[in-house]
Protein backbone atom coordinates (compact mmCIF):
# COMPACT_ATOMS: atom_id res chain seq x y z
CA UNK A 1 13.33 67.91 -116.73
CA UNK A 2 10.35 70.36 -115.46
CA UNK A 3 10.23 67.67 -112.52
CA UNK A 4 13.84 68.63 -111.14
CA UNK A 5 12.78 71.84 -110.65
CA UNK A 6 11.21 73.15 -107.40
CA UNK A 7 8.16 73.99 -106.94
CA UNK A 8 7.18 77.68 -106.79
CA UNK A 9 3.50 78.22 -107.03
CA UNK A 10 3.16 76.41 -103.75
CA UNK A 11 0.21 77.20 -101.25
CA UNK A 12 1.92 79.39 -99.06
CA UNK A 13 3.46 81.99 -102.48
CA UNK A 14 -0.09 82.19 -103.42
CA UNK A 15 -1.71 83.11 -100.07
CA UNK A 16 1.52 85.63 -99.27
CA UNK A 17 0.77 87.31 -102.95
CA UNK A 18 -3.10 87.39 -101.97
CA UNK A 19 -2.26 89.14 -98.68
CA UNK A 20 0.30 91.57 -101.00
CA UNK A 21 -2.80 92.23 -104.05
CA UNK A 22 -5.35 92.94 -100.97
CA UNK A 23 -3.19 94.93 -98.88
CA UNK A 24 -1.61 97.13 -102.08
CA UNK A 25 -5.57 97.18 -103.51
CA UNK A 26 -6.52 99.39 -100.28
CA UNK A 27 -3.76 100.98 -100.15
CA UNK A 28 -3.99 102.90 -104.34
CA UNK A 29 -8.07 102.68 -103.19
CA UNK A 30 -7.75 105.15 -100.21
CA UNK A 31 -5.09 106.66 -102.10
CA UNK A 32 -7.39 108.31 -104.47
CA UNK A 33 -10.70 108.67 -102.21
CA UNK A 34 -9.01 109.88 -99.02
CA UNK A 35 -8.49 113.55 -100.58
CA UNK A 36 -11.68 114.03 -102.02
CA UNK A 37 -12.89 112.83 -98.48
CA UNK A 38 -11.36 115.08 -96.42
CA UNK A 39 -12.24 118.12 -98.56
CA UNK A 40 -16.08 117.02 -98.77
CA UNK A 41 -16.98 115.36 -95.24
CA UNK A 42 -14.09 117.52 -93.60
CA UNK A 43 -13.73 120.99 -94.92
CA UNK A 44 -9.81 120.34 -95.73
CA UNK A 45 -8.04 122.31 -97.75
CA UNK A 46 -6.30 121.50 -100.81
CA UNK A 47 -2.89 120.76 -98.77
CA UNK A 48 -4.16 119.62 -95.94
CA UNK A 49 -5.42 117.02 -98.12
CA UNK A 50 -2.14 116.43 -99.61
CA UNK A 51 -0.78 116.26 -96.10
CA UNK A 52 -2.84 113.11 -95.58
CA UNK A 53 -2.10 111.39 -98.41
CA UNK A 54 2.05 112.53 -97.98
CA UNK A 55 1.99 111.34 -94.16
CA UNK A 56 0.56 107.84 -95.07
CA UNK A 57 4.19 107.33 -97.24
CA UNK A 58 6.23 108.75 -94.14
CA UNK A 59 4.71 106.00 -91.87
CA UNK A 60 5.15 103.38 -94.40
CA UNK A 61 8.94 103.99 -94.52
CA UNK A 62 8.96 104.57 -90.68
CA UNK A 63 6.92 101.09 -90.48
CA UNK A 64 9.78 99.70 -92.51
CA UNK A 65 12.67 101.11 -91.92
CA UNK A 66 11.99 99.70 -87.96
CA UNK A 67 10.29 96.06 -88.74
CA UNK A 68 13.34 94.98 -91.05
CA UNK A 69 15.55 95.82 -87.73
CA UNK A 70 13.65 94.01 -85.29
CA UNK A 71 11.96 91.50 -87.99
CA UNK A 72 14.57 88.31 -86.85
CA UNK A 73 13.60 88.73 -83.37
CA UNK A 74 10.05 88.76 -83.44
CA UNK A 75 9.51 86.31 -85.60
CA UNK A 76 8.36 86.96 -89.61
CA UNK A 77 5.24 85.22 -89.14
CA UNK A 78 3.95 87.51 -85.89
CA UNK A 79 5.15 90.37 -87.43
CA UNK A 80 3.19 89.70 -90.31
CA UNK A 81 0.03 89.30 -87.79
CA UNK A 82 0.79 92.28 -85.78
CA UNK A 83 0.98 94.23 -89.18
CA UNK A 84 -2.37 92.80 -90.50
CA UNK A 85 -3.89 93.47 -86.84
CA UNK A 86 -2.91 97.15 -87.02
CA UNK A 87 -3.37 97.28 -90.34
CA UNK A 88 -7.47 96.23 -90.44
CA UNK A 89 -7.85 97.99 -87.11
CA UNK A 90 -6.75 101.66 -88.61
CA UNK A 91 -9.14 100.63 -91.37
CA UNK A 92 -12.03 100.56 -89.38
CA UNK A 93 -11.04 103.92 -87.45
CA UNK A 94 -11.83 105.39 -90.95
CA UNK A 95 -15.28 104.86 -89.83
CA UNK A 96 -15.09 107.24 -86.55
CA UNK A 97 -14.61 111.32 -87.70
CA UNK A 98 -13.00 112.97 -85.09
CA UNK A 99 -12.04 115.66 -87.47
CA UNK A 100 -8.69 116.03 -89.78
CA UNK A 101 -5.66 115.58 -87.05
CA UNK A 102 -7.68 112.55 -85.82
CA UNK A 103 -8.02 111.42 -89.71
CA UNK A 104 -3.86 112.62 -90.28
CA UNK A 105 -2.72 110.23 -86.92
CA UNK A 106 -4.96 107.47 -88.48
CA UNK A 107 -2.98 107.32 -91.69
CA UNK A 108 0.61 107.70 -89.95
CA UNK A 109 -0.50 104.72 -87.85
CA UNK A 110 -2.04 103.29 -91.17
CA UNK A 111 0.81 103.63 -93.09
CA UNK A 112 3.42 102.31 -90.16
CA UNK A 113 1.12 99.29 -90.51
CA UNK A 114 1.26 98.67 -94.33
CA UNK A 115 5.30 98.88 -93.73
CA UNK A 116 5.00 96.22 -91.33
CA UNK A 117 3.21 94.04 -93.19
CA UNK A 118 4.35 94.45 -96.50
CA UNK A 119 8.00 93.94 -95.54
CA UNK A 120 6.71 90.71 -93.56
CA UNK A 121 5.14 89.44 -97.25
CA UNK A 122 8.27 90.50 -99.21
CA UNK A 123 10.46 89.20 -96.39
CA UNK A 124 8.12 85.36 -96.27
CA UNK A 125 8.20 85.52 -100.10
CA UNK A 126 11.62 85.67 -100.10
CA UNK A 127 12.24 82.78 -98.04
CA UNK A 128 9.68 80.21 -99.52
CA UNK A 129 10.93 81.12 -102.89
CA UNK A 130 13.43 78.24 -104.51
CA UNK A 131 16.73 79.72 -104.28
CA UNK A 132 16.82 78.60 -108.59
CA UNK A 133 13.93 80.51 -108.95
CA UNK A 134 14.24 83.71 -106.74
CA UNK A 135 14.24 85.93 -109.99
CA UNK A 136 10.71 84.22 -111.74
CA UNK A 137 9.38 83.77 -108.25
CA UNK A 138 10.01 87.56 -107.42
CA UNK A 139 8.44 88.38 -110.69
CA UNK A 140 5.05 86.73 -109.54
CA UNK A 141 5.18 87.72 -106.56
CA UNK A 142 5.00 91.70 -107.51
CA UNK A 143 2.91 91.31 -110.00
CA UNK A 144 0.39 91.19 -107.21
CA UNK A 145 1.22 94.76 -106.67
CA UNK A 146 1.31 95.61 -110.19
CA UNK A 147 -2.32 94.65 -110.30
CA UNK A 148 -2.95 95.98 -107.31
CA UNK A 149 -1.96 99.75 -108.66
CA UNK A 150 -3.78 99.11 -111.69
CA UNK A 151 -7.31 98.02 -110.15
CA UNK A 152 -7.31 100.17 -107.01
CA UNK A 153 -7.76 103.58 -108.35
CA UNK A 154 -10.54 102.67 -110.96
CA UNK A 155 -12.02 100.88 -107.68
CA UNK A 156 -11.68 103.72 -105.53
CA UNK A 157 -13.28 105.87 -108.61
CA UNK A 158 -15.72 104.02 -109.29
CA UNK A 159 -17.33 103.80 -105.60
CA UNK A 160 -17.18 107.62 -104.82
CA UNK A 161 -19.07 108.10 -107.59
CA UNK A 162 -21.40 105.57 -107.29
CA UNK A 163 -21.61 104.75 -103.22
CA UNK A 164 -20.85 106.60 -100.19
CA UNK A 165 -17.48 107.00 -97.98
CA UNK A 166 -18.98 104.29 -95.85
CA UNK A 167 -19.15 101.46 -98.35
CA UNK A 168 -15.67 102.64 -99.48
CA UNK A 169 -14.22 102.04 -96.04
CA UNK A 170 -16.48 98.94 -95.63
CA UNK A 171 -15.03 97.38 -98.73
CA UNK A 172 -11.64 98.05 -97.46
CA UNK A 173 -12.14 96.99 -93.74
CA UNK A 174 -13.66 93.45 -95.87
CA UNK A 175 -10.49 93.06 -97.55
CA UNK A 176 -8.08 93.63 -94.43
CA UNK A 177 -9.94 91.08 -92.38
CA UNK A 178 -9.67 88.77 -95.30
CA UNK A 179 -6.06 89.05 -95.36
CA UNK A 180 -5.73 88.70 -91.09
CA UNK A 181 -7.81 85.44 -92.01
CA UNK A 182 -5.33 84.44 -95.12
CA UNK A 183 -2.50 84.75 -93.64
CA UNK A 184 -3.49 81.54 -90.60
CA UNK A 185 -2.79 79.29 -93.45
CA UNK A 186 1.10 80.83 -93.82
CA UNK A 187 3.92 78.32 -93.03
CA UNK A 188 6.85 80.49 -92.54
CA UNK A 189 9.86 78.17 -92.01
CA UNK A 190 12.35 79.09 -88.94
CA UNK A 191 15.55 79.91 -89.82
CA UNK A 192 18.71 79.06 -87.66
CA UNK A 193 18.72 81.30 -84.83
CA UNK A 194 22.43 81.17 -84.18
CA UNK A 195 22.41 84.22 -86.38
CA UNK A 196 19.87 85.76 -85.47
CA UNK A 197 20.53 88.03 -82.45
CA UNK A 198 24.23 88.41 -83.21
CA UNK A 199 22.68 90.27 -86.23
CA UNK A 200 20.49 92.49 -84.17
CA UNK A 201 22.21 94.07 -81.27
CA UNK A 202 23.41 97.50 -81.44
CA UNK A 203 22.10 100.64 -83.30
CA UNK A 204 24.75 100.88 -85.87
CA UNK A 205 23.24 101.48 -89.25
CA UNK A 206 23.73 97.44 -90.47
CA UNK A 207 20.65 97.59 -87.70
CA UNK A 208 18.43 99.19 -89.96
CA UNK A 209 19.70 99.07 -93.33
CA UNK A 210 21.33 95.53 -95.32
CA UNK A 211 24.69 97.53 -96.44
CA UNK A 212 25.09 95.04 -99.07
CA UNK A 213 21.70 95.90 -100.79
CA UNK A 214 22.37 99.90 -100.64
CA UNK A 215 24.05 99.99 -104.05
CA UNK A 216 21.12 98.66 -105.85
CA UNK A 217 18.80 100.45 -103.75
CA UNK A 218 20.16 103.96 -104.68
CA UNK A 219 19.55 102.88 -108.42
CA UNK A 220 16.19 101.72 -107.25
CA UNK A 221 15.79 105.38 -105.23
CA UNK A 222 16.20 106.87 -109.08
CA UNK A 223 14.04 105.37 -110.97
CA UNK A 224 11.66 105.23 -108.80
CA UNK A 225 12.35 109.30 -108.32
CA UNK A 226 11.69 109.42 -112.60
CA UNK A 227 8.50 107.09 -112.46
CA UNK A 228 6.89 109.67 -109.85
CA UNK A 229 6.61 111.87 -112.64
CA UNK A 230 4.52 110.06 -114.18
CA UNK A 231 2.44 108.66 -111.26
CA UNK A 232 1.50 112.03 -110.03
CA UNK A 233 1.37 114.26 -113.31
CA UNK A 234 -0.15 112.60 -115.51
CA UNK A 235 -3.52 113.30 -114.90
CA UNK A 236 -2.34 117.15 -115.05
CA UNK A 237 -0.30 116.11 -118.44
CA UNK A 238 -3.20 114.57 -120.08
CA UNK A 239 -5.44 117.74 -119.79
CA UNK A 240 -2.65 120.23 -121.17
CA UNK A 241 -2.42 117.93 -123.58
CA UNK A 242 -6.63 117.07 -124.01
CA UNK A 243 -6.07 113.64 -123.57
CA UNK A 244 -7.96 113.26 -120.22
CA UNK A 245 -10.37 109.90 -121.36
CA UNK A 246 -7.22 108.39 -122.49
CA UNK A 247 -5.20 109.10 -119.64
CA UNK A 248 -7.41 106.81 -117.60
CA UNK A 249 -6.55 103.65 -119.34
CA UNK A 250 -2.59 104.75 -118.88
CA UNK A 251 -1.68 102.30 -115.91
CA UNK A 252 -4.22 99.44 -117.39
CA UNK A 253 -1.65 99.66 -120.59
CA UNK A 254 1.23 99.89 -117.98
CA UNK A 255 -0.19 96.95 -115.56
CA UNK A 256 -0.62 94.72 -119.23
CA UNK A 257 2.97 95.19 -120.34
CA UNK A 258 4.25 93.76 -116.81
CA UNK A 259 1.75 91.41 -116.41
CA UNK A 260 2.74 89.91 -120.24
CA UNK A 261 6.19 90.47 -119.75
CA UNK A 262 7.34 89.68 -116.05
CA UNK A 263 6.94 86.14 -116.55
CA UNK A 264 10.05 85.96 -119.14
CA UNK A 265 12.19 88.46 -117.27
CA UNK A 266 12.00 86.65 -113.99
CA UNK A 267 12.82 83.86 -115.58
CA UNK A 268 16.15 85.25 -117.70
CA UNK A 269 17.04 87.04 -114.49
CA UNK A 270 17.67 83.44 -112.84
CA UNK A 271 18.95 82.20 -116.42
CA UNK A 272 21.29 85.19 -117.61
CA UNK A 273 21.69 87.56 -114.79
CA UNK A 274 19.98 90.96 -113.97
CA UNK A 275 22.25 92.72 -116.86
CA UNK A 276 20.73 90.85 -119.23
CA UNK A 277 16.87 92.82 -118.15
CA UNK A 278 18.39 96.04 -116.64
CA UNK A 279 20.34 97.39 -119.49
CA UNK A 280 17.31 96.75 -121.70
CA UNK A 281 14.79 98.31 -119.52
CA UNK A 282 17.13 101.43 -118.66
CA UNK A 283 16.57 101.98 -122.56
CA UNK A 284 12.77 101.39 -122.84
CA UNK A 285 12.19 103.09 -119.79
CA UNK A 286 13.67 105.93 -121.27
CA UNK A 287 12.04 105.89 -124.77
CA UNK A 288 8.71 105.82 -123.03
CA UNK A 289 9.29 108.82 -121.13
CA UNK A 290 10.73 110.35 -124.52
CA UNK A 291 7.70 109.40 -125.98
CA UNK A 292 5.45 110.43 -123.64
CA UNK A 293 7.00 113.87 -123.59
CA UNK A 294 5.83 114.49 -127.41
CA UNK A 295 2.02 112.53 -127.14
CA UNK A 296 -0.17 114.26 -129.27
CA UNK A 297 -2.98 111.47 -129.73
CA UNK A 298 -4.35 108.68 -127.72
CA UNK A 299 -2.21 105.94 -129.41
CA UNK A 300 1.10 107.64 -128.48
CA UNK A 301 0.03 108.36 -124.93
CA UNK A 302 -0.83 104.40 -124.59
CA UNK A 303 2.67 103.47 -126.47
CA UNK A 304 4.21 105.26 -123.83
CA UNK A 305 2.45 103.42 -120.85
CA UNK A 306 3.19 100.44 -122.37
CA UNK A 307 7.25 101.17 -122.70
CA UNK A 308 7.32 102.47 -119.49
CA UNK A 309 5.42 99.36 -117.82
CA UNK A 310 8.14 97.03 -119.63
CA UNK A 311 10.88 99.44 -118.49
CA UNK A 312 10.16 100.60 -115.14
CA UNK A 313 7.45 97.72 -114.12
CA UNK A 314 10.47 94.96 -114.91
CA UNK A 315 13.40 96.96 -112.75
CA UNK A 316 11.76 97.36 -109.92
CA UNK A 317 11.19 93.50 -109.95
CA UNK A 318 14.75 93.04 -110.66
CA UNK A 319 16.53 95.28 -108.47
CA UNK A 320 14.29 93.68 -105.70
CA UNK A 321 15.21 90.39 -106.70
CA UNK A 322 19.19 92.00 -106.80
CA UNK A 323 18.75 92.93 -103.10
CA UNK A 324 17.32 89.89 -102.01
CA UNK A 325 19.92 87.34 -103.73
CA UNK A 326 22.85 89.57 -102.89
CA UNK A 327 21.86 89.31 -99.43
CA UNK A 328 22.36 86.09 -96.54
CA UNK A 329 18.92 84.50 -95.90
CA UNK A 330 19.03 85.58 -92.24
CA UNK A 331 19.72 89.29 -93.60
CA UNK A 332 16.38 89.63 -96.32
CA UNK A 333 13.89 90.85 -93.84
CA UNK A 334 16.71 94.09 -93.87
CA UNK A 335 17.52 93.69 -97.70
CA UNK A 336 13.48 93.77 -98.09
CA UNK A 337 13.18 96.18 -95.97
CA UNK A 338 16.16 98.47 -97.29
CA UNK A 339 14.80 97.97 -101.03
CA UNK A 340 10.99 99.14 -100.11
CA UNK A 341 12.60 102.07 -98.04
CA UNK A 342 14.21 103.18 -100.90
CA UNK A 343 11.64 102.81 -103.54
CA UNK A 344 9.19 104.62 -101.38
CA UNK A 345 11.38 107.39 -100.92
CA UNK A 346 11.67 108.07 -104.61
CA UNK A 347 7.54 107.72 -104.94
CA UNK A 348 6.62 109.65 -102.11
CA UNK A 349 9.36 112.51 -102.25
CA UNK A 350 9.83 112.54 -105.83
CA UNK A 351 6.46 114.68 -106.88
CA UNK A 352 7.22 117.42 -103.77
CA UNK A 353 10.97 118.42 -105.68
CA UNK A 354 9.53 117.88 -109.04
CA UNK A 355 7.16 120.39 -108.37
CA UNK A 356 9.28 122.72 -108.00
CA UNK A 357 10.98 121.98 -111.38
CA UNK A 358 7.42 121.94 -113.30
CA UNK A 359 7.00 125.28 -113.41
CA UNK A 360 10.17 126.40 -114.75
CA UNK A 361 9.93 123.38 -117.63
CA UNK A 362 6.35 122.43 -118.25
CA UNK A 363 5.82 118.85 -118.33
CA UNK A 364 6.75 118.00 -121.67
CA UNK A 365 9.93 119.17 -120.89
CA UNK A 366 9.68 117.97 -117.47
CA UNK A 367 9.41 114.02 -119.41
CA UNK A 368 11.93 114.88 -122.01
CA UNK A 369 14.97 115.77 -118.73
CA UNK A 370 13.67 112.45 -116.95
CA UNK A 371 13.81 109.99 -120.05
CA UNK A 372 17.37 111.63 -120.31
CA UNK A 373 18.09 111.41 -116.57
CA UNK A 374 16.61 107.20 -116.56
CA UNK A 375 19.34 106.44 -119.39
CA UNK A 376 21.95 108.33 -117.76
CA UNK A 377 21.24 106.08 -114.72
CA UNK A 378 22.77 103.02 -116.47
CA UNK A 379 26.31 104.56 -116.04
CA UNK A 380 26.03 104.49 -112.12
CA UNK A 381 23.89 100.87 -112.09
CA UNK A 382 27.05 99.55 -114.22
CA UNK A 383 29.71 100.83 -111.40
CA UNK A 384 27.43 99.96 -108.46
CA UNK A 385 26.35 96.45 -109.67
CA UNK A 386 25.99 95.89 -113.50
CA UNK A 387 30.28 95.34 -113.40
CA UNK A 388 30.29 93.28 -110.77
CA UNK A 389 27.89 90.94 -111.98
CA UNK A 390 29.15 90.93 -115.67
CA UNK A 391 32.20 88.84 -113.72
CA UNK A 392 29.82 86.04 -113.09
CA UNK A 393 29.44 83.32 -115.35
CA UNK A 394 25.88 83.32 -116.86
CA UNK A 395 25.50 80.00 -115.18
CA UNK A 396 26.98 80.36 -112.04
CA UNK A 397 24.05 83.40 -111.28
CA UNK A 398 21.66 80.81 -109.36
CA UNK A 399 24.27 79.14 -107.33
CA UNK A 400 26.62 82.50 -106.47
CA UNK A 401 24.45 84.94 -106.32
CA UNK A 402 21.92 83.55 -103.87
């Protein structure tokens, strides 16, 4: 029976998750060094060095908003290449100091790159992915980011306080050629190209955005909105709460619970449907935040990273793999693109409104209104998407839905 079934850890999925792990690794790396840079070797100031971690996320979603439009006619492969190219070569301009706007361009330019390429990988992914498998496959396949978030910042900490700036961007410039390199050994296959420019022309917003992965990417847009609360305040949590030492094994708890779980939910997704994880993970996603609100002692604060890595770490999986199967091949370099847009958005803005809410709430509080808001989020996912594919026989998912 286990011989019928396609093949999914095939040579190309593991050199397009590689590129993913190395190009998310520098990514949470610089995310955490480039501040402290910019104040030290630069004289920034505190916002100023927020600025240049903030306009890295605008040229990401500029990168991708742009590629998934253009994506069909280019071809996935090249713009894969051009992405890495850029990519690696804004890398090694971290080398040159020309002062902050110089070091602010850089990371626009950086981050347009990282869209590029990233939306290439999810786009490739996508493709080589058996169509019985897309759920399990897309499960891997971010898990390469999952680690990625988990093993960049204690990377990026652990160099700049034990080496200088310049091994920090020498490790990084290492792992972008490494990827340029990887990435030779990609067989994209084409797809029919009868499709292709009729898809393309105009500048209507199907040009830009899949329409038939918006409704899943708002719910993606919201979550991702609640998990930025976490992502940016803990650290600031932890201390009101003297739970600093602690706090730093948060997102190794997190990465754990997806990395244990996200090889069962892919799996049901393809098997049961996307209810059968979403409604679960709206719930748990919610507890932890609940939880996390009242952590008093280190074993709460973990129980909470755990909950919210099997909550939040298995949607975003899922409502990725929702975009992508609800979407005609020649139309997932826009669904890909149109998910990552979305989820990005929630990161990157999310921690600018939310601190203006802090203040008035604290962030207990702050944790107890978001695990509230997460479960509330269910009603809309069930209107938008959760109803329509409760009409679909549990069966039928791998055959209708793709």
């Amino acid at each position: 029976m286990n011989q019928s079934r396609p093949k999914l850890w095939t040579k190309d999925f593991i050199i397009v998750s590689s590129v993913n792990f190395f190009l998310t690794l520098i990514f949470y790396l610089l995310m955490v060094t480039l501040a402290v840079y910019a104040v030290d070797e630069l004289n920034a100031s505190t916002s100023q060095a927020g600025l240049i971690s903030g306009i890295f996320i605008i040229g990401t979603l500029i990168g991708r908003l742009f590629i998934g439009r253009i994506m069909h006619s280019i071809g996935r492969k090249r713009t894969l290449f051009i992405g890495l190219i850029f990519f690696t070569l804004t890398t090694l301009l971290y080398f040159v100091n020309f002062g902050i706007t110089f070091l602010l361009i850089n990371r626009f330019i950086h981050g347009i790159a990282l869209g590029m390429a990233s939306t290439a990988t999810g786009t490739i992914v996508a493709q080589i992915i058996p169509a019985t498998r897309k759920g399990e496959g897309i499960g891997y396949y971010s898990m390469s980011a999952t680690l990625a978030t988990a093993i960049g910042p204690f990377i990026g900490l652990y160099m700049s306080q034990h080496t200088s700036f310049q091994m920090i961007f020498s490790f990084c410039l290492a792992l972008g050629i490494l990827s340029l390199i990887t990435a030779f050994f990609v067989y994209v296959p084409a797809l029919e190209s009868a499709t292709k420019t009729a898809e393309i022309k105009g500048f209507n917003l199907s040009s830009f955005i899949e329409p038939k992965a918006l409704p899943i990417a708002f719910i993606t847009l919201a979550i991702a909105f609640c998990y930025s609360s976490v992502l940016s305040f803990i650290s600031f949590y932890a201390i009101e709460i003297d739970l600093v030492n602690t706090a730093s094994f948060f997102f190794v708890v997190y990465a754990v619970a997806v990395l244990v779980s996200r090889p069962f939910t892919g799996r049901l997704i393809d098997v049961k449907g996307a209810n059968f994880i979403m409604y679960p993970a709206f719930l748990i996603f919610g507890a932890g935040m609940l939880l996390l609100s009242s952590a008093d002692k280190s074993s709460t604060l973990l129980l909470a990273g755990f909950l919210i890595g099997l909550g939040f770490g298995n949607m975003q999986s899922s409502t990725q793999a929702i975009a992508v199967k609800l979407t005609p091949p020649h139309r997932m370099g826009l669904a890909t693109s149109t998910f990552f847009i979305f989820l990005d958005a929630g990161l990157g803005f999310g921690p600018y409104l939310l601190g203006f809410i802090i203040p008035l709430t604290g962030y207990s509080t702050l944790y107890v209104i978001i695990g509230v808001v997460i479960l509330a989020t269910s009603i809309p996912y069930y209107f938008l998407h959760g109803k329509k594919e409760s009409a679909v026989e549990p069966s039928s998912h791998t055959s209708t839905l793709v």
